[in-house]
Protein backbone atom coordinates (compact mmCIF):
# COMPACT_ATOMS: atom_id res chain seq x y z
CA UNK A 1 -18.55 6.86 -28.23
CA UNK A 2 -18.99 6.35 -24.68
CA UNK A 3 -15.34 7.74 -23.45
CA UNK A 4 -12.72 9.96 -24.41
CA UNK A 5 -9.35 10.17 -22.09
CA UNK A 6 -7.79 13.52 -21.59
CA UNK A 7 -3.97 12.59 -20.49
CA UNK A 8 -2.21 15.52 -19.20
CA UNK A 9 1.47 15.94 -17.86
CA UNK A 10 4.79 15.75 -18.93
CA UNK A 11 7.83 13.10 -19.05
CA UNK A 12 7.78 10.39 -21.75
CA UNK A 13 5.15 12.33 -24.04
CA UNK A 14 7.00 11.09 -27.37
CA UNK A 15 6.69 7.52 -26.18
CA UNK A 16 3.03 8.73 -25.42
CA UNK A 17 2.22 9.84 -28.55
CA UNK A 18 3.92 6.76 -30.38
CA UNK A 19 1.64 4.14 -28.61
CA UNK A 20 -1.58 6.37 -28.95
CA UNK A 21 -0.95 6.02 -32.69
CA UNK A 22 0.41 2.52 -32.46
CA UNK A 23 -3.04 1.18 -30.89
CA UNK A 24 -5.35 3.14 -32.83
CA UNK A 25 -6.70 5.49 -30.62
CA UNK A 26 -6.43 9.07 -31.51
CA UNK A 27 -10.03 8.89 -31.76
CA UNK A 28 -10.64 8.44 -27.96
CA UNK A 29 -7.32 9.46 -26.46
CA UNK A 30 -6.09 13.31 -26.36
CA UNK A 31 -2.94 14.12 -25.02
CA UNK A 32 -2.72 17.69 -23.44
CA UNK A 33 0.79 18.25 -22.26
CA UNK A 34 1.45 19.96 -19.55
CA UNK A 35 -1.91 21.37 -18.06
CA UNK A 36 -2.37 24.70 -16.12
CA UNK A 37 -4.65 27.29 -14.99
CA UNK A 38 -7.55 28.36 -17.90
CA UNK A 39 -6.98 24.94 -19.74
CA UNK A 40 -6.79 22.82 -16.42
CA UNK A 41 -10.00 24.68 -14.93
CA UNK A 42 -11.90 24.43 -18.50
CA UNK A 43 -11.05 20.32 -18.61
CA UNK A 44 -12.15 20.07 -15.01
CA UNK A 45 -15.04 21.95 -15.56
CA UNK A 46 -15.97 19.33 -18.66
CA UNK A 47 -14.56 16.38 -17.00
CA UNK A 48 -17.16 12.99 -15.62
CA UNK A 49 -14.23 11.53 -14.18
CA UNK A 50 -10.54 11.97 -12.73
CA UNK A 51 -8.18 9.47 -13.12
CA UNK A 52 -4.77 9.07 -11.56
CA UNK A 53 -3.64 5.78 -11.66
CA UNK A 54 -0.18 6.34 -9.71
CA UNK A 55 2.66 3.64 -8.10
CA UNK A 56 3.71 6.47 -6.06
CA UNK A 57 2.23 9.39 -4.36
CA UNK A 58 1.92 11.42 -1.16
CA UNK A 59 -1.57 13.53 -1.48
CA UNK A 60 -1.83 14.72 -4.84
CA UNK A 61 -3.41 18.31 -5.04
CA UNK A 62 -4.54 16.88 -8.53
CA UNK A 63 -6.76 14.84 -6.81
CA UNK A 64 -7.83 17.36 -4.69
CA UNK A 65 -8.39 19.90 -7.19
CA UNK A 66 -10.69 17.35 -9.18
CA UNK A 67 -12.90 16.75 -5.79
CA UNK A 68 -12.93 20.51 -5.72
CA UNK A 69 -14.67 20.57 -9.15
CA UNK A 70 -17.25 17.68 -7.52
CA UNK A 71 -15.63 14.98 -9.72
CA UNK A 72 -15.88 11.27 -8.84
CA UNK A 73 -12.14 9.86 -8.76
CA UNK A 74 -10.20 6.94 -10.05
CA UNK A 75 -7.34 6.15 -8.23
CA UNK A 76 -4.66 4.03 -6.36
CA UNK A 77 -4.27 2.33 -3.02
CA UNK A 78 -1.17 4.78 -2.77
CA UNK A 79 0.45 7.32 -0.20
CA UNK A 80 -2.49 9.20 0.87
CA UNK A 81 -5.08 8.75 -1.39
CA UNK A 82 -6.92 5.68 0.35
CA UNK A 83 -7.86 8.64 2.97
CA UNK A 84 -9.85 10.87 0.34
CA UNK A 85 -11.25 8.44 -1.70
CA UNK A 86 -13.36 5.70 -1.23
CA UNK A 87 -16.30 3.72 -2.86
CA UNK A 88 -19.03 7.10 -1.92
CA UNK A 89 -16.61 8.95 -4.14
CA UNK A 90 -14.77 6.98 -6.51
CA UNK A 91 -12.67 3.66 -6.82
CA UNK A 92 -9.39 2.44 -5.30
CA UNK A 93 -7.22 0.07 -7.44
CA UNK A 94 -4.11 -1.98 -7.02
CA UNK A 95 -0.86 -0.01 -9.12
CA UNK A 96 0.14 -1.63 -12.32
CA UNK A 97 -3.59 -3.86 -12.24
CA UNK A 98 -4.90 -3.09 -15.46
CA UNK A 99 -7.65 -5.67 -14.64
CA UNK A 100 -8.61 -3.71 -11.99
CA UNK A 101 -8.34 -0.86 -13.82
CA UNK A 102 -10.01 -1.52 -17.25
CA UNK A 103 -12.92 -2.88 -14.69
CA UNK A 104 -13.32 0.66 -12.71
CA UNK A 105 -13.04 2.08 -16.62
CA UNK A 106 -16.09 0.26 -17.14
CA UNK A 107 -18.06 1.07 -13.74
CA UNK A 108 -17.31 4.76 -14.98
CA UNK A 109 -18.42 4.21 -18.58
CA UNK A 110 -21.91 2.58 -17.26
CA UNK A 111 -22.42 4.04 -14.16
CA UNK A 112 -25.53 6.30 -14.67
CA UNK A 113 -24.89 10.12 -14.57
CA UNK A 114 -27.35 10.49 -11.42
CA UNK A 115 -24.19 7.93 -9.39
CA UNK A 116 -21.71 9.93 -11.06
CA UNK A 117 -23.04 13.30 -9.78
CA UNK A 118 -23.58 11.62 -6.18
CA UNK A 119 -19.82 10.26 -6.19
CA UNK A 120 -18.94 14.19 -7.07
CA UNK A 121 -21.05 15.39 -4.22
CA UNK A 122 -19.08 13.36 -2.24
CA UNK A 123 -16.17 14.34 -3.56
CA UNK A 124 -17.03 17.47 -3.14
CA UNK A 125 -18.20 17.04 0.72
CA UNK A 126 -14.40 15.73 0.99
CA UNK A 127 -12.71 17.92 0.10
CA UNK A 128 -14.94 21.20 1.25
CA UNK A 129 -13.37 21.59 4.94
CA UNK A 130 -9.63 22.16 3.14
CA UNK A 131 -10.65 24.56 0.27
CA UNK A 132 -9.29 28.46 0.63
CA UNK A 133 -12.63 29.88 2.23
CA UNK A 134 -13.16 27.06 4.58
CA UNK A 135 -9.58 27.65 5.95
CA UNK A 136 -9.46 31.23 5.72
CA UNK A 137 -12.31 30.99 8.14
CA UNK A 138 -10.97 28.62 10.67
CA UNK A 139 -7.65 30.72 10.67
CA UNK A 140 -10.24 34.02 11.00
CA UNK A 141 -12.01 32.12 14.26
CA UNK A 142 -8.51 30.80 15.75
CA UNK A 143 -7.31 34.29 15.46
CA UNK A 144 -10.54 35.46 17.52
CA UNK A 145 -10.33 33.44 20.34
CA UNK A 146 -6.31 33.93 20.70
């Protein structure tokens, strides 16, 4: 009772299903399908953790989404996501290391909720300077000076 994993997307969601029920875990493990706007904001909203565990990526606006909603993240040493996350706001794993991975699981699972609202501060801090309003007001100042 300590975790339940949202999985959201699309692709091989048969497959996905399949091994859910294979290994016994429809208890902890929900898959969503493909997630957008009131459902992705409401699962955000009621999320302690993101977790993207990618072998390739550029910047994911997933990622940056979830630091928008002040969410520590769980991530990859892919693309560009060494650059927004880091140990103040989440952990970086190898691709494919499920070592690695089941051990950040477990740093989430125990971490105490005050760390876990400090890592979304963080996240939070991050990600702040590229939101809408903060751009919409270096774009308003730019304009000024021109």
């Amino acid at each position: 009772n300590k975790a339940v994993f949202k999985i959201g997307g699309n692709g091989e969601t048969q497959k996905l299903q399949k091994l859910i029920e294979e290994y016994g875990v429809t208890d902890i493990v929900e898959f969503q399908g493909w997630v957008s706007g009131e459902q992705k904001q409401h699962l955000l909203a009621n999320a302690d953790v993101y977790l993207l565990p990618s072998y390739n990526e550029g910047l994911p606006i997933s990622i940056l989404e979830a630091m928008s909603y002040s969410l520590p993240i769980l991530s990859t040493n892919v693309g560009g996501i060494p650059e927004i996350v880091s140990d103040d706001n989440g952990k970086i794993i190898e691709p494919g290391n499920k070592e690695q991975l089941w051990k950040a699981i477990e740093f989430f699972i125990h971490a105490d909720k005050n760390q876990l609202k400090e890592m979304g501060k963080h996240s939070f801090k991050k990600v702040k300077p590229h939101l809408p309003n903060e751009v919409k007001k270096s774009l308003i100042e730019l304009y000024q000076k021109i």
